[in-house]
Protein backbone atom coordinates (compact mmCIF):
# COMPACT_ATOMS: atom_id res chain seq x y z
CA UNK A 1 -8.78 -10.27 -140.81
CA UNK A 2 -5.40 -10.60 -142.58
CA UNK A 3 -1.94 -12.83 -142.83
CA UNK A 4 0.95 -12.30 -144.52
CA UNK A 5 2.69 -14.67 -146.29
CA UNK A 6 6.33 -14.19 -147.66
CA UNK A 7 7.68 -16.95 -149.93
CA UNK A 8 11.27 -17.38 -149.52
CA UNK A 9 12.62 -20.40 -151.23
CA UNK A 10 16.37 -20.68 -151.29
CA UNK A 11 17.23 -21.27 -155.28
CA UNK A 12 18.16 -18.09 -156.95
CA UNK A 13 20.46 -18.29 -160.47
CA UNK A 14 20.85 -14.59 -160.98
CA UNK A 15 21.92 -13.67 -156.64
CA UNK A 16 23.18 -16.72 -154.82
CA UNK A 17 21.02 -16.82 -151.25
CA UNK A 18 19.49 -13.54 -152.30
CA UNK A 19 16.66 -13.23 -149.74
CA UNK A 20 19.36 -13.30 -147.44
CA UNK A 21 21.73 -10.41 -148.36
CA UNK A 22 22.53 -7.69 -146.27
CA UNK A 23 21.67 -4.56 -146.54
CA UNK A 24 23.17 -2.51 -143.01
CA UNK A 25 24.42 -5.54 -142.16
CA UNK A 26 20.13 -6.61 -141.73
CA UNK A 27 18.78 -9.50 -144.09
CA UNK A 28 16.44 -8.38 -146.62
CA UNK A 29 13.69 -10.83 -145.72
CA UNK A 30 14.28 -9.45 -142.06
CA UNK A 31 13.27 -5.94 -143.15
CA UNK A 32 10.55 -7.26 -145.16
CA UNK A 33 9.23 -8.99 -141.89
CA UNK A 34 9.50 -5.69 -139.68
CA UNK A 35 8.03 -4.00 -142.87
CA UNK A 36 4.70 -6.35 -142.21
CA UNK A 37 4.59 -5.98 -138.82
CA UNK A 38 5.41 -2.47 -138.61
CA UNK A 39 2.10 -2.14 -140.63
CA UNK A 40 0.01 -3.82 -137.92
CA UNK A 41 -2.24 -5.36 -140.70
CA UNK A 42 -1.60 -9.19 -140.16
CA UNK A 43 -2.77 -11.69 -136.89
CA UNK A 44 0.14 -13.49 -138.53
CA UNK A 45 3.18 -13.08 -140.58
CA UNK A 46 4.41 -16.56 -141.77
CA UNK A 47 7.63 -17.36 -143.78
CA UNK A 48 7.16 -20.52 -146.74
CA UNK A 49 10.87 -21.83 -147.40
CA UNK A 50 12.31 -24.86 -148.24
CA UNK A 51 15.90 -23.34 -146.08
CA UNK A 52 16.87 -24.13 -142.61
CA UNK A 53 18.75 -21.37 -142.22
CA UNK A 54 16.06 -19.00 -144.05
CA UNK A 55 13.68 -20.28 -141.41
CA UNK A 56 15.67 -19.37 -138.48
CA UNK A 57 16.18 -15.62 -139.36
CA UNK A 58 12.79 -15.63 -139.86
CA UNK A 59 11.56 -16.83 -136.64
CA UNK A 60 14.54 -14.57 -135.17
CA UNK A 61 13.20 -11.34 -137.01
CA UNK A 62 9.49 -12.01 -135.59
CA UNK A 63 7.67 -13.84 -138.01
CA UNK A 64 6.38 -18.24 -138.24
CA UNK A 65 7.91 -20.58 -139.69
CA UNK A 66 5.91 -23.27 -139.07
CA UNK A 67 7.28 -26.44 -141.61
CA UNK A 68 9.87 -26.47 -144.58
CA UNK A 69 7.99 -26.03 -147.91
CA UNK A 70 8.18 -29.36 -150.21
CA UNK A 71 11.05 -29.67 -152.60
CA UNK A 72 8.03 -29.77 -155.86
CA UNK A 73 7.20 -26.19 -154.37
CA UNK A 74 10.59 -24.99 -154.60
CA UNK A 75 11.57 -24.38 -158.40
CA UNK A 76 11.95 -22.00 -160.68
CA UNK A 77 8.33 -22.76 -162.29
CA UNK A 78 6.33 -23.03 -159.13
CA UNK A 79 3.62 -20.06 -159.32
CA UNK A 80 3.35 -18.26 -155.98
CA UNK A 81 -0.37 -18.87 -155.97
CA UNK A 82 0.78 -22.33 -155.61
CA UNK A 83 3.14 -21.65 -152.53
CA UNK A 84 0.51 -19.24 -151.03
CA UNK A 85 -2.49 -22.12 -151.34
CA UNK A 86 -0.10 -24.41 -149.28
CA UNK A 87 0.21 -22.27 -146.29
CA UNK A 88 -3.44 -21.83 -146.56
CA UNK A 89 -3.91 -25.99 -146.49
CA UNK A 90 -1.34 -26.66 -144.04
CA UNK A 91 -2.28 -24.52 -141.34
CA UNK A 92 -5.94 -24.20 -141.98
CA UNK A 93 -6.43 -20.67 -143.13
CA UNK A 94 -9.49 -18.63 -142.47
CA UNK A 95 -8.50 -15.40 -142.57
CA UNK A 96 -10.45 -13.31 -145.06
CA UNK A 97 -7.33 -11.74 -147.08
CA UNK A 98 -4.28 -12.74 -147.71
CA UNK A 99 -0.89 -10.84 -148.70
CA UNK A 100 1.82 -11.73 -150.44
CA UNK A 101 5.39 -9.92 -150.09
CA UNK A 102 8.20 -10.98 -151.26
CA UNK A 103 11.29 -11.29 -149.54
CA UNK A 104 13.34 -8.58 -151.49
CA UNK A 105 10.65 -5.58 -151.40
CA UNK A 106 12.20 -3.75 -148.79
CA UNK A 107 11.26 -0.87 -150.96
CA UNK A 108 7.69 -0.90 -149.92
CA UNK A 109 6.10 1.53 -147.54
CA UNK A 110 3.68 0.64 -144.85
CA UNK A 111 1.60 3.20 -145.97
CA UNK A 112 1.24 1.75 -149.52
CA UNK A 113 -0.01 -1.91 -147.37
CA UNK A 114 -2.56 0.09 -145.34
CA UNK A 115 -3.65 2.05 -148.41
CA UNK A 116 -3.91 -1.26 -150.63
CA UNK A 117 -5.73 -2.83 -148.14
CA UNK A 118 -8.63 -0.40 -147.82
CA UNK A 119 -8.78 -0.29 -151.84
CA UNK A 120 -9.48 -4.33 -152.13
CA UNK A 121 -12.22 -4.07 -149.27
CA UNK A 122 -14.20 -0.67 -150.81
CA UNK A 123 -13.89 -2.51 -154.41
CA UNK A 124 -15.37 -5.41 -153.22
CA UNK A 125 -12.14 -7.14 -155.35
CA UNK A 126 -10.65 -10.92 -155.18
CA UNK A 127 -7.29 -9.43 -156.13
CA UNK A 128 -5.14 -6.51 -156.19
CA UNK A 129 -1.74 -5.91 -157.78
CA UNK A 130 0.83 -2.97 -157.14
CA UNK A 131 1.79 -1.27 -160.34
CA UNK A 132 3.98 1.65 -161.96
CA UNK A 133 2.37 3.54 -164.88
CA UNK A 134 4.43 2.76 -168.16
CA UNK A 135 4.72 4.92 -171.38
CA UNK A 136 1.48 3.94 -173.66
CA UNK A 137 3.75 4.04 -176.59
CA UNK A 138 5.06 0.90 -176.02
CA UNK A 139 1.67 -0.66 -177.32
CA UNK A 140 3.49 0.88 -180.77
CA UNK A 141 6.85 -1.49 -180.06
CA UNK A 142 8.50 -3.80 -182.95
CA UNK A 143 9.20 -7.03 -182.51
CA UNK A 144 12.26 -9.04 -184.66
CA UNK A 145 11.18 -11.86 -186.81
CA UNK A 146 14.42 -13.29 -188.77
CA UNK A 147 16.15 -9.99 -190.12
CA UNK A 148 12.84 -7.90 -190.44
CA UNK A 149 10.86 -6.22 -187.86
CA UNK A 150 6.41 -6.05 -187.39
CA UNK A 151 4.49 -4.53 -184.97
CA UNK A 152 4.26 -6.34 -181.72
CA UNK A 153 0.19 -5.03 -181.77
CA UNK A 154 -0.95 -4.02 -184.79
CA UNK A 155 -4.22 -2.58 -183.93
CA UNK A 156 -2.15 0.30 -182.62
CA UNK A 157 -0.03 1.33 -185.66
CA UNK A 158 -2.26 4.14 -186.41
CA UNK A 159 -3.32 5.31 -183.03
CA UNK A 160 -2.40 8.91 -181.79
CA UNK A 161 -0.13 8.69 -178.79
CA UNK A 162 -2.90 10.50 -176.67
CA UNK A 163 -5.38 7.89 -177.82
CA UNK A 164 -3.72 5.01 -176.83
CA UNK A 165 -4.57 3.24 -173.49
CA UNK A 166 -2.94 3.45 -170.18
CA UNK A 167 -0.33 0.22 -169.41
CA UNK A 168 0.82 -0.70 -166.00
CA UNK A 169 3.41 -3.08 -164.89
CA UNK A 170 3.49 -5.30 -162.13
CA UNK A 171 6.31 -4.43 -159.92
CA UNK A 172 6.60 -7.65 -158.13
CA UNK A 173 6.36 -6.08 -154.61
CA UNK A 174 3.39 -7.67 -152.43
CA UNK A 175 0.02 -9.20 -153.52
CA UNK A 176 -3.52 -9.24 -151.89
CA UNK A 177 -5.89 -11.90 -152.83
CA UNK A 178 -9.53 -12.58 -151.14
CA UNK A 179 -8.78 -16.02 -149.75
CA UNK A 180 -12.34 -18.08 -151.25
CA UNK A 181 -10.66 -16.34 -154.79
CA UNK A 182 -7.09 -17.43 -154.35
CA UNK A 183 -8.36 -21.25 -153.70
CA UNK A 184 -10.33 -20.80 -156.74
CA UNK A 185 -6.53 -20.33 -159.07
CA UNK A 186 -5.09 -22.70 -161.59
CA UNK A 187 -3.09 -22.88 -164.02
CA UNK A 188 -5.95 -21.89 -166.49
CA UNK A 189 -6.88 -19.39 -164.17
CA UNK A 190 -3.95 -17.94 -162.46
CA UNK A 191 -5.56 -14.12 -161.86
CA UNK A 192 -9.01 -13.80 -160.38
CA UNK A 193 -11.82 -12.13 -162.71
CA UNK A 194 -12.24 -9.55 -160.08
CA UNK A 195 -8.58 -7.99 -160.14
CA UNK A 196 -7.90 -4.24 -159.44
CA UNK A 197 -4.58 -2.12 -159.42
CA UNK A 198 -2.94 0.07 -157.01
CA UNK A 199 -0.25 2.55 -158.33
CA UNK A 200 2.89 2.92 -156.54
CA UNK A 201 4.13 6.64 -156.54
CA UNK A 202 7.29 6.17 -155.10
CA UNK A 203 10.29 4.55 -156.28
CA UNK A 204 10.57 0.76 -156.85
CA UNK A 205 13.22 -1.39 -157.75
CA UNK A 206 12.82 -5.25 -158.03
CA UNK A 207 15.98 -6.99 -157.26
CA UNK A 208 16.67 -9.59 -159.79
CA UNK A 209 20.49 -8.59 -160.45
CA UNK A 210 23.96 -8.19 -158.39
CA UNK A 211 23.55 -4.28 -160.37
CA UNK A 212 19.95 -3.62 -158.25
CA UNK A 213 21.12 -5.19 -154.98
CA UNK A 214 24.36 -2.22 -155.38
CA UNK A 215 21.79 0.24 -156.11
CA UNK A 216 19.57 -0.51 -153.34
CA UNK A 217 22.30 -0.47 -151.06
CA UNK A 218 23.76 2.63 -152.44
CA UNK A 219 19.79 4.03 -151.59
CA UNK A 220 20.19 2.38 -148.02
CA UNK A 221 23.25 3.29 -146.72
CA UNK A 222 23.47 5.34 -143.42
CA UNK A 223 19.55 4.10 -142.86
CA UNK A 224 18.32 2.34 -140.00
CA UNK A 225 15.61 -0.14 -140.76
């Protein structure tokens, strides 16, 4: 009923061959793999990458590889929808659902996939995004504008804290989209109408920078994947 797909492209500015890096001497987008098909969710779990080498660990770790992802897929700018809708094209898609995880969230628990999974299906959603509850204050924050400061929102200035609404973030770990949604997206449209949340209780961290790839390791060390 599902696939995976992991987008692994090779560019990274902040961690040179990031999706590569070792964490117990294991690359992360190895543990990500095992992480998918630990869950027993997918028929397939497919790697998109515009790497050579990227493609062979992945086909060594358990997952497809099938073709190198075009160069105009590869950049900085290039919205995952976009990657995902490839795969889908290429190799002829049907599945019903389709996940995204991305190469670095070795962070995320098999049990958080399963659970995910049954929340999109008894929704009835196109879309579902993992999140971490934020403080609601931050609807109060200032922005700078030359030397003064404004309200970033002011239609919250004169809210009570315990009035305000909830805010989430997106923590950038995996995606689920219904597949008819996801080849519905666009530019103008990059989130389906029918979009629901899941909140992560556990701890995340999204590695963007040399200082979370330590601290992940730090959290790793001694443990077997």
């Amino acid at each position: 009923m599902a696939i995976c797909i992991i987008p692994a492209r090779k560019g990274s500015k902040r961690i040179k061959n990031k999706n590569i890096k070792k964490i117990n001497k294991i690359p992360l987008i190895s543990m990500v793999i095992k992480l998918a098909l630990r869950s027993k969710l997918f028929d397939k779990v497919i790697v998109s990458t515009d790497s050579k080498s990227i493609s062979k660990i992945a086909v060594m770790s358990g997952a497809e590889a099938p073709y190198l992802r075009n160069k105009k897929l590869s950049n900085n700018y290039t919205p995952t929808y976009e990657v995902l809708i490839d795969v889908v094209k290429k190799l002829k898609i049907k599945n019903k659902f389709i996940f995204c995880i991305y190469p670095t969230s070795i962070m995320t628990k098999t049990q958080d996939l399963r659970k995910a999974f049954k929340l999109i299906k008894i929704k009835k959603a196109d879309f579902l995004c993992p999140v971490i509850k934020n403080e609601n204050n931050l609807l109060r924050s200032y922005i700078k504008t030359g030397q003064f400061i404004k309200y970033l929102l002011p239609k919250y200035r004169l809210y009570r804290s315990q009035d305000l609404p909830e805010i989430f973030s997106d923590v950038g770990s995996f995606y689920i989209y219904r597949l008819k949604a996801l080849k519905k997206l666009s530019k103008k449209n990059p989130i389906p109408i029918k979009s629901i949340k899941y909140v992560l209780k556990n701890k995340f961290i999204d590695i963007n920078y040399p200082k979370d790839l330590k601290l992940v390791r730090k959290i790793f060390k001694n443990k077997t994947n």
